[in-house]
N, C-alpha and C. Protein backbone atom coordinates (compact mmCIF):
# COMPACT_ATOMS: atom_id res chain seq x y z
N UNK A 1 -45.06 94.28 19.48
CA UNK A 1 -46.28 93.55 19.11
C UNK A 1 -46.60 93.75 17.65
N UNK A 2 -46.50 95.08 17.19
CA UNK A 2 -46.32 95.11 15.74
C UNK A 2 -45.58 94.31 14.92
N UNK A 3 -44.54 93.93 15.20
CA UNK A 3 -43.62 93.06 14.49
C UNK A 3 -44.02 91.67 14.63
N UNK A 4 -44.23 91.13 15.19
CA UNK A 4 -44.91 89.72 15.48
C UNK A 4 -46.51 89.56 14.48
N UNK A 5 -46.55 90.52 14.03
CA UNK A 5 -48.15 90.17 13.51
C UNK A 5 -47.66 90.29 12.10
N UNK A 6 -46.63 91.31 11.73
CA UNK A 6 -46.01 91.37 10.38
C UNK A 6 -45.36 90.28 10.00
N UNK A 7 -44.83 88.97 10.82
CA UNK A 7 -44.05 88.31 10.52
C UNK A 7 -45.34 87.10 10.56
N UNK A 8 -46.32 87.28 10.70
CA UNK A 8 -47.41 86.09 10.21
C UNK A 8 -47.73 86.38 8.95
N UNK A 9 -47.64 87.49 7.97
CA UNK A 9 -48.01 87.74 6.94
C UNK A 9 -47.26 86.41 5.92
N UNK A 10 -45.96 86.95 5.52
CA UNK A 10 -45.58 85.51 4.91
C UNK A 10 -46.05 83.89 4.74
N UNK A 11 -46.70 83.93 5.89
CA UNK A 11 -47.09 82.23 6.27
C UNK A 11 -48.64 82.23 5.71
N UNK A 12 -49.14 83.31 5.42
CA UNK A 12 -51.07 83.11 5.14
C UNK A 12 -50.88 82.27 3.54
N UNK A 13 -50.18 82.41 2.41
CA UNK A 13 -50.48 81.46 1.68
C UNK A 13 -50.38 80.02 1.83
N UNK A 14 -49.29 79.89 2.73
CA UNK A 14 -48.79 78.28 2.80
C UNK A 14 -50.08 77.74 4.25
N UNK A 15 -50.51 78.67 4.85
CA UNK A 15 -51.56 78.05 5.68
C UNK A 15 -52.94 77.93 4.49
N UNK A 16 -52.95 78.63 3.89
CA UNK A 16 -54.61 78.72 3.29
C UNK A 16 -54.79 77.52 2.35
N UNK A 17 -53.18 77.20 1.50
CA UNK A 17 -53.61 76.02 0.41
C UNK A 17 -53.01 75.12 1.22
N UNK A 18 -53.14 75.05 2.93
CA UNK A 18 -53.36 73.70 3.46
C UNK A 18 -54.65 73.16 3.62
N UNK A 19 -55.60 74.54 3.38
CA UNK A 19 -56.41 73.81 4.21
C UNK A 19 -57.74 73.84 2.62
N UNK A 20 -57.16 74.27 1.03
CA UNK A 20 -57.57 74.31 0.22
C UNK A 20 -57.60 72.50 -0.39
N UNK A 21 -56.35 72.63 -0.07
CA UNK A 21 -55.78 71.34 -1.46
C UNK A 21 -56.43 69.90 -0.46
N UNK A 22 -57.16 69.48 0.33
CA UNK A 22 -57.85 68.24 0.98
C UNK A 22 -58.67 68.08 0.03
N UNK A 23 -60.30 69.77 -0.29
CA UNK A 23 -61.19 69.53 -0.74
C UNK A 23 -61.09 69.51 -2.28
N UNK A 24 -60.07 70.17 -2.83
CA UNK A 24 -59.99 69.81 -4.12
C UNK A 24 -59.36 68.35 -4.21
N UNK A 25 -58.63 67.27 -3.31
CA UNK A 25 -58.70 65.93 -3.81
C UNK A 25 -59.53 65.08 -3.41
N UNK A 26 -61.02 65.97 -2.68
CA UNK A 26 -62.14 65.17 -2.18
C UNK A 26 -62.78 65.34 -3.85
N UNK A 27 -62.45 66.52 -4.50
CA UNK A 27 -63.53 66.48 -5.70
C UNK A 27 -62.87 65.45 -6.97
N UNK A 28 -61.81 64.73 -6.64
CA UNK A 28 -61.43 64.55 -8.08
C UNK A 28 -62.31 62.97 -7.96
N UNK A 29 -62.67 62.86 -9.48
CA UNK A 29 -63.37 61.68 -10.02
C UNK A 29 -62.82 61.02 -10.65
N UNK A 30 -64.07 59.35 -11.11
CA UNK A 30 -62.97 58.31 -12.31
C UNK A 30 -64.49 58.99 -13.09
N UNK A 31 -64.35 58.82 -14.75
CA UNK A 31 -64.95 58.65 -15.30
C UNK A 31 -64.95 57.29 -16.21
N UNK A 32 -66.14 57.16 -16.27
CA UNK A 32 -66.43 55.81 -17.06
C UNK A 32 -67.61 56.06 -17.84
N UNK A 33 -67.47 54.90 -19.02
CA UNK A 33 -68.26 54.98 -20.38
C UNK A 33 -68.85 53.94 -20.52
N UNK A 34 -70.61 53.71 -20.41
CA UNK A 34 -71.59 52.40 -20.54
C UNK A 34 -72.38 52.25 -21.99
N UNK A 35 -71.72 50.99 -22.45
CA UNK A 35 -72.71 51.57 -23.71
C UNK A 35 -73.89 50.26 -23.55
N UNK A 36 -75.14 51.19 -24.20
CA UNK A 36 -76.22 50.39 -24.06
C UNK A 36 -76.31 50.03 -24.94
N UNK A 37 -76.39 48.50 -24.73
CA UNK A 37 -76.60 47.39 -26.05
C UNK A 37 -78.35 47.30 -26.78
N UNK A 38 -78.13 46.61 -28.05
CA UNK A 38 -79.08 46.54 -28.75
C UNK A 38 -80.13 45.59 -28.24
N UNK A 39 -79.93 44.85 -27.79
CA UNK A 39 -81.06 43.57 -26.81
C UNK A 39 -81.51 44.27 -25.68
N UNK A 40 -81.90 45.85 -25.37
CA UNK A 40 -82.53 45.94 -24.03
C UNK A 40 -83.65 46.48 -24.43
N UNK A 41 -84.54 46.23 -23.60
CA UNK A 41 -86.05 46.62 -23.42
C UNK A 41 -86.68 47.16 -22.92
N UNK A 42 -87.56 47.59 -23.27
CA UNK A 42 -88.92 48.34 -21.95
C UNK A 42 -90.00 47.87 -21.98
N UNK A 43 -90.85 47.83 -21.39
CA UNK A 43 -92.26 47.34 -20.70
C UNK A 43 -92.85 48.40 -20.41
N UNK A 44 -94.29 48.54 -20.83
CA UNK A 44 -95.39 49.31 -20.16
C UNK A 44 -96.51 48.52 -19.31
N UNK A 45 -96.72 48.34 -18.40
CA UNK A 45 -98.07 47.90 -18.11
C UNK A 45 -98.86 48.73 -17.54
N UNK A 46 -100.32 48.79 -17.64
CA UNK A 46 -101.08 49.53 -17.62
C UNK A 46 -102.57 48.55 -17.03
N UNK A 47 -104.06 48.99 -16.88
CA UNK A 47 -105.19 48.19 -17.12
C UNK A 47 -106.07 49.21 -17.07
N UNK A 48 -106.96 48.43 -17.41
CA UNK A 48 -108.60 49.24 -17.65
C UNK A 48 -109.41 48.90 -16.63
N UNK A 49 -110.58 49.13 -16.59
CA UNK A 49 -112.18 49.01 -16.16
C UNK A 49 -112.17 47.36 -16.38
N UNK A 50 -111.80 46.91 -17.15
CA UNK A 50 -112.37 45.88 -17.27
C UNK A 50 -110.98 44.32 -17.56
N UNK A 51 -109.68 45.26 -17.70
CA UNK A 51 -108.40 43.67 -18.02
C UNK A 51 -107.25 44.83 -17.33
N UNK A 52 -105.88 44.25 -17.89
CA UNK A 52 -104.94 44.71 -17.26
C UNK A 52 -104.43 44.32 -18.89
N UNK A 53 -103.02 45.59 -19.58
CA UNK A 53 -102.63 45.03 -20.91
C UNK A 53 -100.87 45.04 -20.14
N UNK A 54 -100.06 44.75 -21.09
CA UNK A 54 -98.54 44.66 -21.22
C UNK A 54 -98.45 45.58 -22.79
N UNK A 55 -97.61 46.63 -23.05
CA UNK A 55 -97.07 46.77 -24.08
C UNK A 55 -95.71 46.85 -23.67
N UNK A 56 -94.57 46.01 -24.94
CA UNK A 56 -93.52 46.58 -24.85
C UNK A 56 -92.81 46.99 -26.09
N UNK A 57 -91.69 47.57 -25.95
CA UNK A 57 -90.62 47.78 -26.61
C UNK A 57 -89.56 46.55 -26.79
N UNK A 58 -89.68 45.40 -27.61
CA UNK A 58 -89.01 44.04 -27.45
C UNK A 58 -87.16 44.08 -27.73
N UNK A 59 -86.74 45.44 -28.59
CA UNK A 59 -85.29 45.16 -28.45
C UNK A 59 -84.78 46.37 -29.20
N UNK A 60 -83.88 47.21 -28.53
CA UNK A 60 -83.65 48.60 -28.70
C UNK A 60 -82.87 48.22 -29.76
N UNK A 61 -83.14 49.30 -31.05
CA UNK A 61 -82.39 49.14 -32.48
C UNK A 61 -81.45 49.64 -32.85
N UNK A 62 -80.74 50.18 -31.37
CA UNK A 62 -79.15 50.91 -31.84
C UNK A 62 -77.80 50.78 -30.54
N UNK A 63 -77.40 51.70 -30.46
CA UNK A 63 -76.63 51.86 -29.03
C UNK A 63 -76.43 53.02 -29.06
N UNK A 64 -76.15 53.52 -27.73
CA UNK A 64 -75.87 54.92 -26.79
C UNK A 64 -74.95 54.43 -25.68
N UNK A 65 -74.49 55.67 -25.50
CA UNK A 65 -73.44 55.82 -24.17
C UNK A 65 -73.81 56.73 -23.39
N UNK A 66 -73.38 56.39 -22.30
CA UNK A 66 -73.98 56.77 -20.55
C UNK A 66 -72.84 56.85 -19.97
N UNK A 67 -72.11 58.11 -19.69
CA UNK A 67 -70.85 58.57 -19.01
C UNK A 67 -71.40 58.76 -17.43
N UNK A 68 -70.46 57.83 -16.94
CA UNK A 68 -70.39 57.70 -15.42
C UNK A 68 -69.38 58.52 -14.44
N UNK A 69 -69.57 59.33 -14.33
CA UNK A 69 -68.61 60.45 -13.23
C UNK A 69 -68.77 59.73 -11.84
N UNK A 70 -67.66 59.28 -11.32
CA UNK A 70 -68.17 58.46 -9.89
C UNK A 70 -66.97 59.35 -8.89
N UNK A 71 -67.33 59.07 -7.97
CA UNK A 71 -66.57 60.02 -6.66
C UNK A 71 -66.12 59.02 -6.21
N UNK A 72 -64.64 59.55 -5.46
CA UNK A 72 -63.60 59.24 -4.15
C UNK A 72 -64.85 58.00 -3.71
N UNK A 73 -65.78 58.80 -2.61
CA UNK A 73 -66.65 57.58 -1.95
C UNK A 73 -67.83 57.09 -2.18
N UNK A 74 -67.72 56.58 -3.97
CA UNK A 74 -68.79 56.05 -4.26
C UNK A 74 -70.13 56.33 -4.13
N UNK A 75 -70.32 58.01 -3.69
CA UNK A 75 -71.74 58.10 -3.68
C UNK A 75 -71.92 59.30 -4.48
N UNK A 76 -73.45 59.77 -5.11
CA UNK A 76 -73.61 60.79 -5.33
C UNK A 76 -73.17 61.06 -7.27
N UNK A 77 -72.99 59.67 -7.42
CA UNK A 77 -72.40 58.96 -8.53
C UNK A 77 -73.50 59.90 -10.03
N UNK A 78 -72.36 60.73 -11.00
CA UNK A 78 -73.24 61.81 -12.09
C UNK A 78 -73.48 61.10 -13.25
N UNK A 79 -74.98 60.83 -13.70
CA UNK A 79 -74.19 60.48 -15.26
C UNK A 79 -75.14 61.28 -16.21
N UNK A 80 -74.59 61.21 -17.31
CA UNK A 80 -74.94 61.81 -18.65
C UNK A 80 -74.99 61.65 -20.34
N UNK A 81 -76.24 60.99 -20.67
CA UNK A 81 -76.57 60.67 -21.58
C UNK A 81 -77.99 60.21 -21.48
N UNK A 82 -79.00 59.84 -22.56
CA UNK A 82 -79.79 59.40 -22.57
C UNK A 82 -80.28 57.97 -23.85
N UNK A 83 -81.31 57.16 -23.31
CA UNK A 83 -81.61 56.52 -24.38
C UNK A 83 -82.84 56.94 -25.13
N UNK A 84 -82.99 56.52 -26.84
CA UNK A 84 -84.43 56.99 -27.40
C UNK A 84 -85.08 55.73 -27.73
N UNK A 85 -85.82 55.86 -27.74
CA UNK A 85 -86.56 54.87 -28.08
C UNK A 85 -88.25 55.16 -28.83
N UNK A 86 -88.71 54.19 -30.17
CA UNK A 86 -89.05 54.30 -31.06
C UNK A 86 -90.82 53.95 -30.52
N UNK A 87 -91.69 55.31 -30.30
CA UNK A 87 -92.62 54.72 -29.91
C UNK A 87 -93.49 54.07 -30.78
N UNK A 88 -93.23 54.00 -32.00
CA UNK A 88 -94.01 53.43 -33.28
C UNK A 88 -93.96 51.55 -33.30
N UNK A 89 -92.66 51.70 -32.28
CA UNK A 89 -92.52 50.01 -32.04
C UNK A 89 -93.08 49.78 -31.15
N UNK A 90 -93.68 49.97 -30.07
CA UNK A 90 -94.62 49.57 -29.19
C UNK A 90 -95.78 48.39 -29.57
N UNK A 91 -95.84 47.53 -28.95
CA UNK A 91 -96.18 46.39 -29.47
C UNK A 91 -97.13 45.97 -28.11
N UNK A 92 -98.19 45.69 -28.02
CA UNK A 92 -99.24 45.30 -26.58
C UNK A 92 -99.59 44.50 -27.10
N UNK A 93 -99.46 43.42 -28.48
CA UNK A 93 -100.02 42.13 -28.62
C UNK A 93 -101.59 42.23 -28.78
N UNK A 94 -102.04 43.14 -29.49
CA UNK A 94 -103.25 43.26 -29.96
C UNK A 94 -103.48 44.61 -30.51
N UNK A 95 -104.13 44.34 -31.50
CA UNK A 95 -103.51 45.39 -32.85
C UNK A 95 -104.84 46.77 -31.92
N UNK A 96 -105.80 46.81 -31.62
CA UNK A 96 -106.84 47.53 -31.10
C UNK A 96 -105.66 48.72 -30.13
N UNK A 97 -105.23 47.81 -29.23
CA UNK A 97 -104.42 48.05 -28.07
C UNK A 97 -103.26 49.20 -28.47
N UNK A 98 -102.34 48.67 -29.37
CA UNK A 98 -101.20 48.94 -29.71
C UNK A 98 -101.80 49.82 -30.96
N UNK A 99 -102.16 50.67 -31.38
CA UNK A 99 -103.33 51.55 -32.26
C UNK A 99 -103.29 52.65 -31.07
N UNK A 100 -103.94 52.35 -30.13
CA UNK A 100 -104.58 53.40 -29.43
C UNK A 100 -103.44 53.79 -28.81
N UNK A 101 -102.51 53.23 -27.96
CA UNK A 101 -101.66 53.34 -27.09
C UNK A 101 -100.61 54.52 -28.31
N UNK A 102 -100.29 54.02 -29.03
CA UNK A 102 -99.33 54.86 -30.07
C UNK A 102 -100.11 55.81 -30.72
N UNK A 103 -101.09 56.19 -30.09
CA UNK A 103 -101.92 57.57 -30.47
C UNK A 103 -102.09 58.73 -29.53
N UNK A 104 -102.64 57.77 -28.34
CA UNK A 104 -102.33 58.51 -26.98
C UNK A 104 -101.15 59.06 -26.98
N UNK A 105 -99.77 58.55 -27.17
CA UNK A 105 -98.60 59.10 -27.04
C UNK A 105 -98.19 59.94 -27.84
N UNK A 106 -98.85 59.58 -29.29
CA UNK A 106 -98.52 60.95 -30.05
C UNK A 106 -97.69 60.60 -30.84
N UNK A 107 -97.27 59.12 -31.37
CA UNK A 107 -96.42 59.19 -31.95
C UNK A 107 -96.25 59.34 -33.68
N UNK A 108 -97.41 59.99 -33.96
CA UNK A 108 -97.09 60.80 -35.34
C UNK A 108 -96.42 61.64 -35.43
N UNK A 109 -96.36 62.59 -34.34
CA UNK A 109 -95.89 64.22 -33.85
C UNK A 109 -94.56 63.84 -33.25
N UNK A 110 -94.61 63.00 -32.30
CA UNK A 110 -93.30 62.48 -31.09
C UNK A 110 -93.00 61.14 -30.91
N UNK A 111 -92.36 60.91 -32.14
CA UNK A 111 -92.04 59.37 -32.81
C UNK A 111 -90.91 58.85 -31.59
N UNK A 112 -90.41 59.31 -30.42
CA UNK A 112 -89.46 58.75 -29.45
C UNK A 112 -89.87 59.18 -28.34
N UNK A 113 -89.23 58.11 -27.71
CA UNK A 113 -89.68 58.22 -25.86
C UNK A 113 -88.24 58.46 -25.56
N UNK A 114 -87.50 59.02 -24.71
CA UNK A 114 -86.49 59.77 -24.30
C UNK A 114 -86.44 59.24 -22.91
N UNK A 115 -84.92 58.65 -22.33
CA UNK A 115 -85.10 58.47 -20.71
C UNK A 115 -83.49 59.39 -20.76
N UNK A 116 -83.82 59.92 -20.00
CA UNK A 116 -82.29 60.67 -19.57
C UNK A 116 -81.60 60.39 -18.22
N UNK A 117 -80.27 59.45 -18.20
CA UNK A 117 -80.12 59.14 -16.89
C UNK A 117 -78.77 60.67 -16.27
N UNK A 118 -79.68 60.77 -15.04
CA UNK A 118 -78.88 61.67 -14.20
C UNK A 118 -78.29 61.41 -13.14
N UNK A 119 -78.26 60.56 -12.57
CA UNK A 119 -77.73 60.42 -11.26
C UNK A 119 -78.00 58.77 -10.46
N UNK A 120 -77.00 58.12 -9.83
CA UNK A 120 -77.47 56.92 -8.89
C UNK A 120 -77.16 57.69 -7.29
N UNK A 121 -77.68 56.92 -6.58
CA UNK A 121 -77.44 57.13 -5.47
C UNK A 121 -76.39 56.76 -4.96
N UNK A 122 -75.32 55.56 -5.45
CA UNK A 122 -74.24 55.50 -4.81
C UNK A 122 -73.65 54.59 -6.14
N UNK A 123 -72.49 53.98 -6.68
CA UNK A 123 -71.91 53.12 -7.53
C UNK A 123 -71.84 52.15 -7.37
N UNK A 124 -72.49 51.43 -8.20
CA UNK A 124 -73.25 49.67 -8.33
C UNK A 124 -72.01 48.79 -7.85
N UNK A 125 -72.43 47.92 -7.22
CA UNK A 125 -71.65 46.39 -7.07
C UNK A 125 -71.62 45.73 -7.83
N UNK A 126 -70.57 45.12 -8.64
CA UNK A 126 -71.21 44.25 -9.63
C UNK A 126 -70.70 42.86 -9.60
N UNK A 127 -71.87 41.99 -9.55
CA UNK A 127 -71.44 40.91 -9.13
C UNK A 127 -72.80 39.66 -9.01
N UNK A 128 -72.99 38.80 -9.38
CA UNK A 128 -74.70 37.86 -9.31
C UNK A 128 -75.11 38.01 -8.54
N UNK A 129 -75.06 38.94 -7.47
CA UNK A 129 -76.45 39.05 -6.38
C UNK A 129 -76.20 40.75 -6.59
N UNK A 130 -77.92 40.67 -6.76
CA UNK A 130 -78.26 41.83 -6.82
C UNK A 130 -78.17 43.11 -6.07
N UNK A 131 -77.75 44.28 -6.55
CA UNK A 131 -77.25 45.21 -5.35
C UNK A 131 -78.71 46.16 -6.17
N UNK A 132 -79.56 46.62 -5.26
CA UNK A 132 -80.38 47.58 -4.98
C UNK A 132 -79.81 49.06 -4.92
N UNK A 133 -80.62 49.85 -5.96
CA UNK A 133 -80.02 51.62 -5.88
C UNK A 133 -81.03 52.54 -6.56
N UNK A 134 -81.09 53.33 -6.36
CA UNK A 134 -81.82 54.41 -6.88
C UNK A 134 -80.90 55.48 -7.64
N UNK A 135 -81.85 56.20 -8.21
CA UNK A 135 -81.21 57.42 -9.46
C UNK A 135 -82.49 58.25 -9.65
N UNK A 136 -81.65 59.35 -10.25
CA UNK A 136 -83.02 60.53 -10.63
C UNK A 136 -82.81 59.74 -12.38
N UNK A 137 -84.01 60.25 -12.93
CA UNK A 137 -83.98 60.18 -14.76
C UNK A 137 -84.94 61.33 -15.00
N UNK A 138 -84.94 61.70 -16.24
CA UNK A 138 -86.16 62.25 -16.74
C UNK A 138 -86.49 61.54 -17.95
N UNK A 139 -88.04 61.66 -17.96
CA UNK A 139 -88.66 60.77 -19.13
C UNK A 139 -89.33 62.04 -19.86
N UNK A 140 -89.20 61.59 -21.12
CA UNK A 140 -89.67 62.53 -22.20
C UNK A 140 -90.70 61.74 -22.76
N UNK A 141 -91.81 62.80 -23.19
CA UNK A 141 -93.00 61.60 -23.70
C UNK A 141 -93.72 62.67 -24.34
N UNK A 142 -93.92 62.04 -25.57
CA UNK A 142 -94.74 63.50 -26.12
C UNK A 142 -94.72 64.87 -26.24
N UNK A 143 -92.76 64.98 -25.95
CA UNK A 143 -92.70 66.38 -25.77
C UNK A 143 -92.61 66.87 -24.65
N UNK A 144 -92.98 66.01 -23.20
CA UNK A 144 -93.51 66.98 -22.22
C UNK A 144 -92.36 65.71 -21.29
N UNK A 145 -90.96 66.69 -20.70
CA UNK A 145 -90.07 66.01 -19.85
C UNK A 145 -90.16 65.80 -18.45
N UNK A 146 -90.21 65.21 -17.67
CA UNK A 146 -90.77 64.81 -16.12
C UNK A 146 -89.49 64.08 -15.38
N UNK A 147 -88.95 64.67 -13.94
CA UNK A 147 -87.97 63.82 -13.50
C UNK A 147 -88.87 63.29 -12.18
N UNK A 148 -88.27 61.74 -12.53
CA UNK A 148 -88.58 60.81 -11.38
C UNK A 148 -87.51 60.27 -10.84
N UNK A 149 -87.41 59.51 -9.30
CA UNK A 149 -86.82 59.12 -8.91
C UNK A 149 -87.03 57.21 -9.48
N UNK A 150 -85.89 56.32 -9.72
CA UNK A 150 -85.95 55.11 -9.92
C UNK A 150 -85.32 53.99 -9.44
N UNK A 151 -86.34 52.81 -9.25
CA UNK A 151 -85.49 51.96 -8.43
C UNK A 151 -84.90 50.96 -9.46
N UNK A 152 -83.66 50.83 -9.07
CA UNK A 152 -82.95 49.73 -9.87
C UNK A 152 -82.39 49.03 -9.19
N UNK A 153 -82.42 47.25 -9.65
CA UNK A 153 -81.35 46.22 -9.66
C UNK A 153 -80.63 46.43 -10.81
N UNK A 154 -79.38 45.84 -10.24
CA UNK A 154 -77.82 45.67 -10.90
C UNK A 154 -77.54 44.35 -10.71
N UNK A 155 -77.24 43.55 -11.64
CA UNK A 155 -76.13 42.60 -11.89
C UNK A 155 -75.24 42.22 -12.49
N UNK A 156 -74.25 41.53 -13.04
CA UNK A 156 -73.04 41.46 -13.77
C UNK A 156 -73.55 40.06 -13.95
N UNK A 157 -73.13 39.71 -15.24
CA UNK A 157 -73.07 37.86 -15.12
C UNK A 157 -72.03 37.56 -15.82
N UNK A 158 -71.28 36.25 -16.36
CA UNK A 158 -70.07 35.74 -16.51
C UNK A 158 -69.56 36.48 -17.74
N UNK A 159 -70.47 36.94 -18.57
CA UNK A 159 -69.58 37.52 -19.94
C UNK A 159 -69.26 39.39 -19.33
N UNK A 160 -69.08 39.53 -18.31
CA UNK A 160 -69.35 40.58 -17.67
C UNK A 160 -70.05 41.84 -18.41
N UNK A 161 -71.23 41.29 -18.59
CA UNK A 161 -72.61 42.14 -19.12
C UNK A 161 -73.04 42.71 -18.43
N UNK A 162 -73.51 43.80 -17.69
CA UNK A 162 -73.84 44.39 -16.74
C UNK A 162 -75.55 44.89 -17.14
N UNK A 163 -76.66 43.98 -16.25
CA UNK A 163 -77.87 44.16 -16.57
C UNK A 163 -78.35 44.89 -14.81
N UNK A 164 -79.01 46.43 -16.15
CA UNK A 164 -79.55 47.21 -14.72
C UNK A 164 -81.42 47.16 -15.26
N UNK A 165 -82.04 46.53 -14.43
CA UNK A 165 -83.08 46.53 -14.55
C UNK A 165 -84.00 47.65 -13.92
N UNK A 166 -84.84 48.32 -13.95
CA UNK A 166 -85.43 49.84 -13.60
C UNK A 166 -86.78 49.82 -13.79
N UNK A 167 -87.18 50.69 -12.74
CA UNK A 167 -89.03 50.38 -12.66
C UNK A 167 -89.28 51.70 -12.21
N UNK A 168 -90.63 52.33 -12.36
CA UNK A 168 -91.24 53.64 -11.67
C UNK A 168 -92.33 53.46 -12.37
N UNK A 169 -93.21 53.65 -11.52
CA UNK A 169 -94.78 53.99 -11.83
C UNK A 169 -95.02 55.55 -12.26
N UNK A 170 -95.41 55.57 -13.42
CA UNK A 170 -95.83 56.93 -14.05
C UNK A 170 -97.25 56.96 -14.52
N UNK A 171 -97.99 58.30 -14.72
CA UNK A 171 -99.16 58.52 -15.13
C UNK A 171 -99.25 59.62 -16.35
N UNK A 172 -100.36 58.64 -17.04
CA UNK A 172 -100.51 59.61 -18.66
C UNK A 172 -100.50 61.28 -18.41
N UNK A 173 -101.15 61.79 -17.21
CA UNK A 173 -101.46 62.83 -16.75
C UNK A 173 -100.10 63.27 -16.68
N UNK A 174 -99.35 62.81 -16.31
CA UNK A 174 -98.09 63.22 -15.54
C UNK A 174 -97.29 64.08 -17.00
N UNK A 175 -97.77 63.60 -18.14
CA UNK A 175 -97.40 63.94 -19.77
C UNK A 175 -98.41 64.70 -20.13
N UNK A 176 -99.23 65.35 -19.74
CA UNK A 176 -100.75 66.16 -20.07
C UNK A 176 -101.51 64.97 -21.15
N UNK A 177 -101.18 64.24 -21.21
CA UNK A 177 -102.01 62.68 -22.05
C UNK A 177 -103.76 62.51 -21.23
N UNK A 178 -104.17 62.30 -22.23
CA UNK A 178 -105.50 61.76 -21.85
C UNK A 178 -105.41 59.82 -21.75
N UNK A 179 -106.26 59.25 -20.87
CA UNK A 179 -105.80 57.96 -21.26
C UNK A 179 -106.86 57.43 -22.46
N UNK A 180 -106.54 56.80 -23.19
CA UNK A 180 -107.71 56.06 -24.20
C UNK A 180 -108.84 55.56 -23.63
N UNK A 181 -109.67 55.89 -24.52
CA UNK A 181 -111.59 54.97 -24.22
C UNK A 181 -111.98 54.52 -25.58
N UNK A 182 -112.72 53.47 -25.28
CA UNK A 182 -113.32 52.82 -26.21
C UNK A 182 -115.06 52.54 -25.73
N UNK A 183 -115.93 52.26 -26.87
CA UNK A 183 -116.96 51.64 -26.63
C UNK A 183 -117.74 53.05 -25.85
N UNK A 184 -117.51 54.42 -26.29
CA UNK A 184 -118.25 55.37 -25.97
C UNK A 184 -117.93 55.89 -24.83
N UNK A 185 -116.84 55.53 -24.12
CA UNK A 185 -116.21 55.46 -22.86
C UNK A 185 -116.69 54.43 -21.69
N UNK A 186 -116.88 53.41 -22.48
CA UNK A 186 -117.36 52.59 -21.46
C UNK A 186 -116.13 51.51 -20.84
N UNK A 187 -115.13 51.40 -21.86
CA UNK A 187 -113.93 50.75 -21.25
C UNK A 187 -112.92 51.97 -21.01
N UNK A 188 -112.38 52.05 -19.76
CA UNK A 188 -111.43 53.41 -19.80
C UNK A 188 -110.27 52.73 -19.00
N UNK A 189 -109.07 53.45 -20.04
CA UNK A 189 -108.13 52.69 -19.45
C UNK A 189 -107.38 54.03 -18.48
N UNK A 190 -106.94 53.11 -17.00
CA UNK A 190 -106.32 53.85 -16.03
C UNK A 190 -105.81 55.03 -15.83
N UNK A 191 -104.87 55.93 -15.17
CA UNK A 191 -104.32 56.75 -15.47
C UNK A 191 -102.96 56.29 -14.96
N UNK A 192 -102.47 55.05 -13.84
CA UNK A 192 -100.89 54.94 -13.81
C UNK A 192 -100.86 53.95 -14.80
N UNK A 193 -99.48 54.07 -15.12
CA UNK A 193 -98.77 52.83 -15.93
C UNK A 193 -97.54 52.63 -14.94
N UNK A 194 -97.09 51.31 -15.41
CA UNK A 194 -95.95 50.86 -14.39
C UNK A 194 -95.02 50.68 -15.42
N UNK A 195 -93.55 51.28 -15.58
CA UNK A 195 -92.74 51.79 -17.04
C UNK A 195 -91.92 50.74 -16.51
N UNK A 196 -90.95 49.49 -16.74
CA UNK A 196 -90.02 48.34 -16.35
C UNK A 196 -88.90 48.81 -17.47
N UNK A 197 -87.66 48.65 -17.48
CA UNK A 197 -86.97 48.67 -18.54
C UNK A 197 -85.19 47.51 -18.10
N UNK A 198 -85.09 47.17 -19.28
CA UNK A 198 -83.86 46.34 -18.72
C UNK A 198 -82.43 46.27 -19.52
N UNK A 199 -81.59 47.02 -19.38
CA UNK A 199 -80.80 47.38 -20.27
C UNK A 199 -79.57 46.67 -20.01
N UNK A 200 -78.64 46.40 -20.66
CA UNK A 200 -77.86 45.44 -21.17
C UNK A 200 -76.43 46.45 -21.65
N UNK A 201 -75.53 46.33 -20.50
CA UNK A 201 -74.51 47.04 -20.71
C UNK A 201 -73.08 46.40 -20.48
N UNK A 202 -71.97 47.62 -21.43
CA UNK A 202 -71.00 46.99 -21.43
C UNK A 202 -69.97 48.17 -20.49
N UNK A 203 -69.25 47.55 -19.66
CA UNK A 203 -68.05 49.31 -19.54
C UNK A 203 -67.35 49.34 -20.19
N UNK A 204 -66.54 50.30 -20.40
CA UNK A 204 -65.65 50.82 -21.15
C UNK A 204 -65.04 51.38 -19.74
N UNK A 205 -63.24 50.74 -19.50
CA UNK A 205 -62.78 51.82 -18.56
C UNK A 205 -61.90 52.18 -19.37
């Protein structure tokens, strides 16, 4: 009986990296490279006591790349990079508005808004009907970074442009921000804003 147990010794490496080498080719990935074009945008909307405003960001003034780590089964999909964006351009179409709003935020001190994308929930379809997905991001605002979860549409259209459009409701609070008052505090504007953004991408495989 001794001898029979000595003669399993030999066989423990060739059993162990059978049952090693599956999960190391469950981990291997594609990586891919998105660069965000100069025509994408963001939207703030917000309202007061008394209207509802729109500010946006009308057309991002550079490009960045967004590395896509995607898995075997398409889910769980990593990425890494972020976009900045210039809060001094913020624009609400009324000079009162767009004054206060770029004060609240701070942008003497914290001249960029920061979105950092981390993660989708599974790897986009791409194709003219819209495929629905979520992702974590964190938003930077004033210094003070916050991760939310976000819902996005995806589409592709004929020049194969890939537009991911993205929405989450955030609050000034959520940034230690006070929201603006005017008129002694008699107009006070909200504490959510609804953040829209629509970015305009190319792949790189």
């Amino acid at each position: 009986m001794k001898y029979k147990g000595i003669l399993w010794i030999p066989l423990l490496p060739f059993l162990l990296t059978s049952f090693v080498l599956p999960a190391h080719f469950d981990d291997a990935n594609e990586q891919k490279k998105w660069i965000v074009g100069q025509n994408s945008n963001l939207r703030v909307n917000g309202s007061t006591n008394i209207n509802n405003f729109s500010c946006e960001i009308p057309a991002y003034d550079k490009t960045d790349t967004i590395t896509v780590n995607r898995g075997k089964n398409d889910k769980d999909v990593i990425l890494s990079g972020c976009i900045s964006l210039n809060v001094q351009v913020f624009d609400c179409h009324n000079p009162i508005m767009t004054h206060d709003l770029r004060k609240t935020l701070k942008a003497d001190k914290f001249p960029m808004l920061h979105i950092y994308f981390l993660s989708l929930n599974k790897f986009p379809q791409f194709s003219s009907r819209p495929d629905m997905i979520t992702g974590l991001v964190d938003i930077e605002i004033a210094g003070v970074r916050k991760r939310f979860n976000v819902n996005y549409q995806v589409t592709q259209d004929p020049q194969k442009t890939i537009h991911l459009l993205g929405s989450r409701d955030v609050n000034f609070s959520d940034f230690s921000l006070v929201p603006p008052r005017k008129l002694g505090g008699m107009i006070k504007t909200h504490d959510k804003l609804s953040v829209d953004f629509h970015l305009k991408i190319k792949s790189i495989d």
